[in-house]
Protein backbone atom coordinates (compact mmCIF):
# COMPACT_ATOMS: atom_id res chain seq x y z
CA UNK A 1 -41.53 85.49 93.42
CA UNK A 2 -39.78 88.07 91.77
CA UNK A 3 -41.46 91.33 90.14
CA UNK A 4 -39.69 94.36 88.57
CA UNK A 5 -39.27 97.58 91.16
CA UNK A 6 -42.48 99.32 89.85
CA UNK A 7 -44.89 96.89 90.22
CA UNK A 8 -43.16 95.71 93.41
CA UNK A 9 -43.55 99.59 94.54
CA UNK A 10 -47.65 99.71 93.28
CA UNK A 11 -48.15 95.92 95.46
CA UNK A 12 -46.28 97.60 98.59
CA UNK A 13 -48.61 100.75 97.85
CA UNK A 14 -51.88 98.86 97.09
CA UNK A 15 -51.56 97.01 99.70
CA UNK A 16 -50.90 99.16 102.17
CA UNK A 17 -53.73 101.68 100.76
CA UNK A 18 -55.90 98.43 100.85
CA UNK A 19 -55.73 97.47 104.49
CA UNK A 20 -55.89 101.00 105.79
CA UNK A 21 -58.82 102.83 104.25
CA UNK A 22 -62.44 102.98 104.72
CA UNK A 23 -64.78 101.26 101.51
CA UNK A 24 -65.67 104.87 100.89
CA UNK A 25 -62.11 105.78 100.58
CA UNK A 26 -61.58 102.80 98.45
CA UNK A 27 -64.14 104.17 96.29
CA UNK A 28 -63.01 107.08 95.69
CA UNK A 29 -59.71 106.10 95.12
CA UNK A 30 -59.93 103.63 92.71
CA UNK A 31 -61.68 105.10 89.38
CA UNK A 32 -61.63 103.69 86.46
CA UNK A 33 -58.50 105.72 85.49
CA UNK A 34 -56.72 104.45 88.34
CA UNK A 35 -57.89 100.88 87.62
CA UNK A 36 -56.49 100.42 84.45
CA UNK A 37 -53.12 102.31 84.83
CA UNK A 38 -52.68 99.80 88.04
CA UNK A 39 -53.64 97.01 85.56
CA UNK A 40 -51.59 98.20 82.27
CA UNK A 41 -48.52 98.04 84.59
CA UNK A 42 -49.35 94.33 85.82
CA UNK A 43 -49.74 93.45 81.80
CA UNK A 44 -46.51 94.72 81.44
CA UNK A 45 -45.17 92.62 83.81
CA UNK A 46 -46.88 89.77 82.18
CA UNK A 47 -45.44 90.14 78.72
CA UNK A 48 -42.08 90.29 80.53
CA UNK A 49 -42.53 86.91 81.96
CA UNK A 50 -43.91 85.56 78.97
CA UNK A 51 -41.13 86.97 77.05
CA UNK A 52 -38.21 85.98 79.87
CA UNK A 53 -40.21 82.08 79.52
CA UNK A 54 -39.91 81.98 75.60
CA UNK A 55 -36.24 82.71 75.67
CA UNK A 56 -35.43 80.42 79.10
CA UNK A 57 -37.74 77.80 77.24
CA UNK A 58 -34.86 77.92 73.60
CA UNK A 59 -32.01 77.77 76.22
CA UNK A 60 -32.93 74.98 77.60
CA UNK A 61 -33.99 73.04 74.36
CA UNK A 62 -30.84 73.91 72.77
CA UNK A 63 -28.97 72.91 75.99
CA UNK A 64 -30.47 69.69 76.28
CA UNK A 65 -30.02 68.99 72.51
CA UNK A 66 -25.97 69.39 72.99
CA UNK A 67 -26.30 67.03 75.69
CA UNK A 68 -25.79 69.62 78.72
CA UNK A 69 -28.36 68.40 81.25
CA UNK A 70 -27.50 70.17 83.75
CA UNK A 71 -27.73 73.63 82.42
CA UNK A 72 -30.90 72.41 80.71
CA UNK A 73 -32.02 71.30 84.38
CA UNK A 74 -31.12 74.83 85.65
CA UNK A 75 -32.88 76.52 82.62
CA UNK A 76 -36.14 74.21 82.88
CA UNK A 77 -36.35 75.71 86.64
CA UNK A 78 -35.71 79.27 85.71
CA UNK A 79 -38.35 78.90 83.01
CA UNK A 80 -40.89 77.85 85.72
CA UNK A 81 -40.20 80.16 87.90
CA UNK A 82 -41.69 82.81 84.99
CA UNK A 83 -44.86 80.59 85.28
CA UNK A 84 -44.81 80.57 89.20
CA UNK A 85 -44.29 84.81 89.39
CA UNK A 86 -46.97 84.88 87.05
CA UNK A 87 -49.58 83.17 88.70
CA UNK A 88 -48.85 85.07 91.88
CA UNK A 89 -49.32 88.15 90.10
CA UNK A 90 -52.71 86.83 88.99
CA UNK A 91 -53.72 85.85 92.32
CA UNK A 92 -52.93 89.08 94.01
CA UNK A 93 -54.72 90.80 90.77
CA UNK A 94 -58.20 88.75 92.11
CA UNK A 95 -58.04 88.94 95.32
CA UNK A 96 -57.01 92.67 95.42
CA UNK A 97 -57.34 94.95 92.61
CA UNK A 98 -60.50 92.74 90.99
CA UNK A 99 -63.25 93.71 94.04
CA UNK A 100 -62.54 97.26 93.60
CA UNK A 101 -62.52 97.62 89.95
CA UNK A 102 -65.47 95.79 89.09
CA UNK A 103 -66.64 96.81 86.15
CA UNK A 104 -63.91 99.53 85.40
CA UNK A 105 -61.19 97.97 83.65
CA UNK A 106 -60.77 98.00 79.61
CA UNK A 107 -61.78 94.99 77.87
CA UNK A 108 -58.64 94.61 76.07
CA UNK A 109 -56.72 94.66 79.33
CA UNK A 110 -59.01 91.92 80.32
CA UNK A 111 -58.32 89.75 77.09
CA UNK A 112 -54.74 90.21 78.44
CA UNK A 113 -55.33 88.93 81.45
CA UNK A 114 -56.79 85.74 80.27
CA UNK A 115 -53.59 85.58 78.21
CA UNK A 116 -51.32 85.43 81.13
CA UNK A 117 -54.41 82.79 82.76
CA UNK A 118 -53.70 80.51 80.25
CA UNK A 119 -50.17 81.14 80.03
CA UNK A 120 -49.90 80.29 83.77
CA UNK A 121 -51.83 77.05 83.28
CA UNK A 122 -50.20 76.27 80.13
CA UNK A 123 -48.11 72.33 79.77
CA UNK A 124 -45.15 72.02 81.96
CA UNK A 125 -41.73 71.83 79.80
CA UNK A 126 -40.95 68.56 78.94
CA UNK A 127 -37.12 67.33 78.56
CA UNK A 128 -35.62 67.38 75.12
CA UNK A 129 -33.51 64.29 73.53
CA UNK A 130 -29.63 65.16 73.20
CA UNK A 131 -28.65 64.77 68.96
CA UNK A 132 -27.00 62.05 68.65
CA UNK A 133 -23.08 62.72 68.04
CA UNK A 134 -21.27 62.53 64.65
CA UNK A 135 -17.87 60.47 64.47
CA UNK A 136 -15.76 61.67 61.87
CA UNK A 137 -12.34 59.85 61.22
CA UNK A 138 -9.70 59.90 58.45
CA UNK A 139 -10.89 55.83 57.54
CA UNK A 140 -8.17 55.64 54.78
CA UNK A 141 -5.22 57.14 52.49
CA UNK A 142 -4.77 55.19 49.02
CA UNK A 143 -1.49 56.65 47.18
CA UNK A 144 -0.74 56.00 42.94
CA UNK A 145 2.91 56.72 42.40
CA UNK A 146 2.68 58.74 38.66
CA UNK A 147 6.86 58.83 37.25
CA UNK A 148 6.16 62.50 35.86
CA UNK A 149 4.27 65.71 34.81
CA UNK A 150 4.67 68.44 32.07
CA UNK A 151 5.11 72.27 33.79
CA UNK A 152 4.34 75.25 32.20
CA UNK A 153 7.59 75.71 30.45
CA UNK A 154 7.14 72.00 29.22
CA UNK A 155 9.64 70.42 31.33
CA UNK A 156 9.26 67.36 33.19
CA UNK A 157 8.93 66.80 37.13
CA UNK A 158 8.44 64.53 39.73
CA UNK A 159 7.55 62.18 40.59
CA UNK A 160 4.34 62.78 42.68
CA UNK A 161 2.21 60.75 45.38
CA UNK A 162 -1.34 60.87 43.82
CA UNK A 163 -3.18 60.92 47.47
CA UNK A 164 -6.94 59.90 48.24
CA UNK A 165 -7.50 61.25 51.81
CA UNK A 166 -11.10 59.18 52.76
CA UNK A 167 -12.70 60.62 55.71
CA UNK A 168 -16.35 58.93 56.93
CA UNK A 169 -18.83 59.53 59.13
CA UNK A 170 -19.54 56.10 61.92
CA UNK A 171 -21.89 58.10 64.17
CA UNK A 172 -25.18 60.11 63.89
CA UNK A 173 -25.61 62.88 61.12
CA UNK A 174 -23.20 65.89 60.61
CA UNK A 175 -23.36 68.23 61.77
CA UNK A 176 -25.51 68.02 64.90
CA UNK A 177 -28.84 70.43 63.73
CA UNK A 178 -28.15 71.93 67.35
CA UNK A 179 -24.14 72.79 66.44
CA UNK A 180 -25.10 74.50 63.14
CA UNK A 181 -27.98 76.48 64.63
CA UNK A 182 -25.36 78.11 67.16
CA UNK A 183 -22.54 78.18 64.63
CA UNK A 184 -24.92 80.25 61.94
CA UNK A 185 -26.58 82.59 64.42
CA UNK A 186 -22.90 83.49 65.82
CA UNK A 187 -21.07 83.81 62.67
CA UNK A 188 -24.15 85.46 61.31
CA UNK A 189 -23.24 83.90 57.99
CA UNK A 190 -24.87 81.06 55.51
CA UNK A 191 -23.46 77.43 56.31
CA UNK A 192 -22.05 77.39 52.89
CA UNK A 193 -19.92 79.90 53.75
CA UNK A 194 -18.11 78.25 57.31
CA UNK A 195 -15.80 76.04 57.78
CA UNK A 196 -16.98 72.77 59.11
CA UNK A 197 -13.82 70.90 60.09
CA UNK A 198 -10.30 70.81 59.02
CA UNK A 199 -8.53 67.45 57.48
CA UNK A 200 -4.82 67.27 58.48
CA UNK A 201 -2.43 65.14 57.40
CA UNK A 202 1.20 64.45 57.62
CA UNK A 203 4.08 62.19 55.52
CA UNK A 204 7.26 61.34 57.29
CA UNK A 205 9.36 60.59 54.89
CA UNK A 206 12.33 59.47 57.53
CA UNK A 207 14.62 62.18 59.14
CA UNK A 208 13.87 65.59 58.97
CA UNK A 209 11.64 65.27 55.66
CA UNK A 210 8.23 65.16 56.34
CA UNK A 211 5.08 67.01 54.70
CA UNK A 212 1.97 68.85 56.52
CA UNK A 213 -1.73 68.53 54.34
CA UNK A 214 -4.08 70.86 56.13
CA UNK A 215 -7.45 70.68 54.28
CA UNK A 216 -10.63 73.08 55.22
CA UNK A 217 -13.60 71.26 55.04
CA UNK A 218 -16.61 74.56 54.33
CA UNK A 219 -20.12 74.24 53.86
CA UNK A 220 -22.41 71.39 52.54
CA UNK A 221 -18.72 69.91 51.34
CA UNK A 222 -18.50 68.62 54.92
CA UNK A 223 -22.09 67.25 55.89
CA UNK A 224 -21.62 63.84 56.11
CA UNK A 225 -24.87 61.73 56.97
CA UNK A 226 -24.28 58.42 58.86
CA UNK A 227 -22.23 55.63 57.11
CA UNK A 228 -21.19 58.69 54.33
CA UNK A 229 -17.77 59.08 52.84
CA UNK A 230 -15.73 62.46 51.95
CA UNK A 231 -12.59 61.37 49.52
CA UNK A 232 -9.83 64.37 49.17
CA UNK A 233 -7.62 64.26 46.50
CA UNK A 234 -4.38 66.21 46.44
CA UNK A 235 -1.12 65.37 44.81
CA UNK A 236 2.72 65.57 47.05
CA UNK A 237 6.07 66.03 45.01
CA UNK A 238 8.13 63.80 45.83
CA UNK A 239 11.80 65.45 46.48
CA UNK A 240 15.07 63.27 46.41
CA UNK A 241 15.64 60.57 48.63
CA UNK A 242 12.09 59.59 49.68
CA UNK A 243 11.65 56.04 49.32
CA UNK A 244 8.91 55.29 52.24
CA UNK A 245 6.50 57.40 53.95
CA UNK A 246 4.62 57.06 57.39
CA UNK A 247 1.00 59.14 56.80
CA UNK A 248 -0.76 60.25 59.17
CA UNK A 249 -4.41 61.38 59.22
CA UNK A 250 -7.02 63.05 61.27
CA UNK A 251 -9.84 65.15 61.54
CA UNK A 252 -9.85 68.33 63.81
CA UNK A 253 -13.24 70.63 64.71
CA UNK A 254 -13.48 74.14 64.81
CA UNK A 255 -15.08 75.79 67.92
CA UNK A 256 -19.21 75.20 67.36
CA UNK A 257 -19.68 71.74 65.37
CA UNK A 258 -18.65 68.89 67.39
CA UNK A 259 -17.56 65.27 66.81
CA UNK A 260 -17.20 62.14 68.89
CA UNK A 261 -13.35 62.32 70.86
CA UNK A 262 -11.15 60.92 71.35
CA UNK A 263 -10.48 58.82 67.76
CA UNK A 264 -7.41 57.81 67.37
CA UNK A 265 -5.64 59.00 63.57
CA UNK A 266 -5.68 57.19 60.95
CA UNK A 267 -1.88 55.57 60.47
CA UNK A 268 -0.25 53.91 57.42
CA UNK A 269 2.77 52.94 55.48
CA UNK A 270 3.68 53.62 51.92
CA UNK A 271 6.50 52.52 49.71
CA UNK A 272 7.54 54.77 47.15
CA UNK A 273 8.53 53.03 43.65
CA UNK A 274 10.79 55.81 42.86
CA UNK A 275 13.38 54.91 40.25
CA UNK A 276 16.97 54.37 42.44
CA UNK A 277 19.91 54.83 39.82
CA UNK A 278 23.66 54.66 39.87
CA UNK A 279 26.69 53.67 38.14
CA UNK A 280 27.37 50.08 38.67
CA UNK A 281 30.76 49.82 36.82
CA UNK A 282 33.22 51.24 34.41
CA UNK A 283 35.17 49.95 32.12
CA UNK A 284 38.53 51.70 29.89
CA UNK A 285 41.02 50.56 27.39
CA UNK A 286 43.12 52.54 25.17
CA UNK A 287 43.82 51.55 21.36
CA UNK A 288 44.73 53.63 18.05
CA UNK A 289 42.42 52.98 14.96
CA UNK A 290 42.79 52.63 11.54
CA UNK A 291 44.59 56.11 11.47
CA UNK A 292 46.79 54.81 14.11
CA UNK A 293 44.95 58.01 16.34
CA UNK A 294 44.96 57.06 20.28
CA UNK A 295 41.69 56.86 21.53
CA UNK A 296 40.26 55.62 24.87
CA UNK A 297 37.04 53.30 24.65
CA UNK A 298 34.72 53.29 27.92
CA UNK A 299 31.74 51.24 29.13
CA UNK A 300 29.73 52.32 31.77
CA UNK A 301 27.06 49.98 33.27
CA UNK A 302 24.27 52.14 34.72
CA UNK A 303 21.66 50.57 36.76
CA UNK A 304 18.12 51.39 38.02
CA UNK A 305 17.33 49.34 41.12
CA UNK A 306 13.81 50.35 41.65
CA UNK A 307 10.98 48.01 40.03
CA UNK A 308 9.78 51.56 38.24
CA UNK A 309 11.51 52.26 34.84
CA UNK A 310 13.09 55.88 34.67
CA UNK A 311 11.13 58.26 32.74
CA UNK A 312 13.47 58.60 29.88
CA UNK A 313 17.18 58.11 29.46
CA UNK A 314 19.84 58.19 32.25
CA UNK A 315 22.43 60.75 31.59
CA UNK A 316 26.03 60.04 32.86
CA UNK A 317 29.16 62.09 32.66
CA UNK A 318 32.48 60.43 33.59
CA UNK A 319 36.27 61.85 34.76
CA UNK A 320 39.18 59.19 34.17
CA UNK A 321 42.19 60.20 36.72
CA UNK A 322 45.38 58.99 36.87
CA UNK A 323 45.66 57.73 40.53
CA UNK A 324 49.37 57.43 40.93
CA UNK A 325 50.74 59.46 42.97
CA UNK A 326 53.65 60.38 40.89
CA UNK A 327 51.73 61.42 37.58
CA UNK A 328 48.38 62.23 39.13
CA UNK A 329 46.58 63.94 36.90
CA UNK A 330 42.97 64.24 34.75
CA UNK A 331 43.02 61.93 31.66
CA UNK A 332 40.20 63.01 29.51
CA UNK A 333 36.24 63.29 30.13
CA UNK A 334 32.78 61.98 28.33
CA UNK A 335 29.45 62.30 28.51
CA UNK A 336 26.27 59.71 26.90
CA UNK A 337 23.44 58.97 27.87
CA UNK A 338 21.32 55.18 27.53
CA UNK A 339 19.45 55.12 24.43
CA UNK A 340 15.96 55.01 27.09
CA UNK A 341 14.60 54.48 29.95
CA UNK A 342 16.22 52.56 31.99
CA UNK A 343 14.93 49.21 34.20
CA UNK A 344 17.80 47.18 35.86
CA UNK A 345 21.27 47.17 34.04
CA UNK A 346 22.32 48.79 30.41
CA UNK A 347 25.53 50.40 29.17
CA UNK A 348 26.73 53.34 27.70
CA UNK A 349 29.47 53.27 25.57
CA UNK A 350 32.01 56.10 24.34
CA UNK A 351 35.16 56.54 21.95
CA UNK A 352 37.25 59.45 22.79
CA UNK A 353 39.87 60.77 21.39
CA UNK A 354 43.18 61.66 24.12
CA UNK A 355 46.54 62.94 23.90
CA UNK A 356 47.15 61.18 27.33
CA UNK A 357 47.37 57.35 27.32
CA UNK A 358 45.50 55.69 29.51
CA UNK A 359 47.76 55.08 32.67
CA UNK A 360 47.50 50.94 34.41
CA UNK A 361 45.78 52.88 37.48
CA UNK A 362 42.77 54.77 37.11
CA UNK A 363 39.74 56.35 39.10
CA UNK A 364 36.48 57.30 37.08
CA UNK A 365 34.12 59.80 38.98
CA UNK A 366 30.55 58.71 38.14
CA UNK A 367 28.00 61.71 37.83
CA UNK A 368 24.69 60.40 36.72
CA UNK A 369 20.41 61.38 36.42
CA UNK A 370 17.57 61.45 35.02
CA UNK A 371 16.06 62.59 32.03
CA UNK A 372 12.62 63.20 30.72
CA UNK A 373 10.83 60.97 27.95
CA UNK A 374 12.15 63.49 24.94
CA UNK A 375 15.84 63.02 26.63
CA UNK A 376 16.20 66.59 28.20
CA UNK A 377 17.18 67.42 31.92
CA UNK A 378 14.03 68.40 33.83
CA UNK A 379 13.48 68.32 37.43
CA UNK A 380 13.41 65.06 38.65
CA UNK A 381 14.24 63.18 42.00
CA UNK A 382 16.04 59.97 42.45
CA UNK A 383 15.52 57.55 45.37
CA UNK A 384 18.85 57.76 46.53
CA UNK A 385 21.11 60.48 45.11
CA UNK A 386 23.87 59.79 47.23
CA UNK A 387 25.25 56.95 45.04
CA UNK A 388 24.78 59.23 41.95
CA UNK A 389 27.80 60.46 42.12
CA UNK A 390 30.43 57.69 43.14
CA UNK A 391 34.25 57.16 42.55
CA UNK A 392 34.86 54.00 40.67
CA UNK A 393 38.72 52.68 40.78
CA UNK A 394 40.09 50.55 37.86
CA UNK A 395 43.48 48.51 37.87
């Protein structure tokens, strides 16, 4: 049994005063002052215990709810021990302090008393059920390639991954009532207002290209009841080159609401229809016409390999070099453009004017990409922009 030091100090002295004076003495000593002074110190100690028991008893529950038995267990022990102290208080109150101080002590002290009486023989603490535990998971990534937006200078970009991050929830409500209780009380902030769990995901677009999606997941946003769904939509640019992605997906906690462990992310493959262009041939003769001017007519086949058309036009500008090495030297230069967007092969044809004829061995350096819908350059990626630029030899 444990008491604070001052009523330890008025047992030792009661006691002792007890068992070593006369009934006279006793008498004398204990007045009706004396009585309840003793007594308001004991009721002290009873609202103490009663207090200590209260918060032991919301430990333990909130213990046991998280699924911590064995602080609970230590808790539920402490907690009795409150009851225990508090009946030997009681018992040393009757069997010491009552016989002399019949009749003497305040009535509302005495109401108190029977308070602590009943708290002492009040139900034992019963075990409390651990919540069940949530088990959220990134369950699924759906992509929808779109060719091209509008910016704010009316330009055209892209293209872009339109993605659908899904995440569900396979296990018991979430959050746990027990997690947000402790969360709220130690943020000392509304639920609305905290963030319940963070969505991150990742594209690997091959190499060193790859993307991070962090998502914060705050407030009634992220309670998920059993067998609910979360979908997060967010749109990725997609830069040059990126033809296939590997996405990745997951969901991480923060440091109060808790989730089953151990999932393993949520993996997938993507292809990326992204228009692949390049300059398949080229074709040059020289002629005079009816003015008997000299004029060199070209042909360039462009081609779009990808199964998605080009937004608008493809845009090609062309060199013709003399290769030998005697005369090397630049011919003459055009530009044109298809008259749309492109899917699989067209041509673009050109009639320019040269001083220079047009020598029996030729290179043509290709320089080719895309254009928006109204034919202007934007900002727009190709799937492989390494063969947009290529050096095409004619003989």
């Amino acid at each position: 049994m444990k008491f604070p030091k001052n009523t330890l100090a008025l047992l030792l002295l009661t006691a002792l005063f007890l068992t070593g004076c006369t009934a006279e003495d006793n008498s004398n000593f204990w007045t009706a002052e004396t009585c309840n002074q003793r007594i308001e110190t004991d009721i002290q100690t009873f609202e103490e215990y009663q207090t200590e028991f209260e918060k032991i008893k919301l430990q333990m529950e909130t213990d046991a709810r998280s699924g911590n038995a064995t602080r609970a267990e230590a808790n539920k022990k402490s907690a009795g021990s409150r009851k225990q102290s508090t009946k030997s208080l009681l018992k040393f109150i009757e069997s010491n302090i009552m016989p002399v101080c019949k009749g003497k002590i305040r009535s509302d002290f005495l109401a108190k008393i029977e308070d602590a009486r009943k708290f002492a023989r009040g139900a034992v603490l019963t075990n409390v059920q651990a919540e069940g535990m949530p088990d959220l998971r990134v369950a699924n990534v759906t992509s929808t390639f779109v060719p091209y937006e509008f910016d704010q200078y009316n330009r055209c970009e892209g293209p872009f991954l339109n993605l659908v991050i899904t995440v569900t929830n396979q296990g018991a409500d979430f959050p746990r009532p027990v997690d947000l209780q402790i969360y709220t009380e130690r943020a000392q902030r509304q639920a609305e207002e905290l963030q319940f769990f963070t969505v991150i995901g990742e594209l690997d677009f091959g190499g060193d290209m790859k993307k991070r999606l962090d998502f914060e997941i705050k407030g009634d946003r992220g309670s998920l009841k059993n067998g609910a769904s979360l979908e997060i939509p967010t749109k990725v640019k997609v830069e040059n080159n990126q033809t296939h992605a590997k996405v990745k997906g997951s969901v991480a906690m923060g440091g109060f609401l808790k989730t089953k462990e151990g999932t393993a992310p949520y993996e997938t493959e993507i292809d990326i229809p992204i228009w692949d262009i390049y300059t398949e041939s080229h074709t040059a003769i020289g002629s005079k016409d009816e003015d008997g001017k000299y004029y060199i007519g070209t042909k360039a086949t462009v081609t779009n390999k990808s199964q998605t058309p080009t937004p608008g036009p493809i845009q090609g500008s062309f060199i013709i070099n003399d290769i030998d090495p005697a005369t090397r030297r630049r011919i003459t230069g055009w530009s044109g453009k298809t008259s749309g967007s492109v899917s699989g092969s067209t041509d673009i044809y050109e009639k320019t004017y040269s001083d220079l004829k047009l020598p029996a061995k030729i290179e043509v350096i290709s320089f080719i990409i895309p254009l928006c819908p109204d034919g202007t350059v934007g900002n727009l990626a190709d799937g492989d922009t390494k063969n947009n630029i290529r050096t095409l030899e004619q003989r």
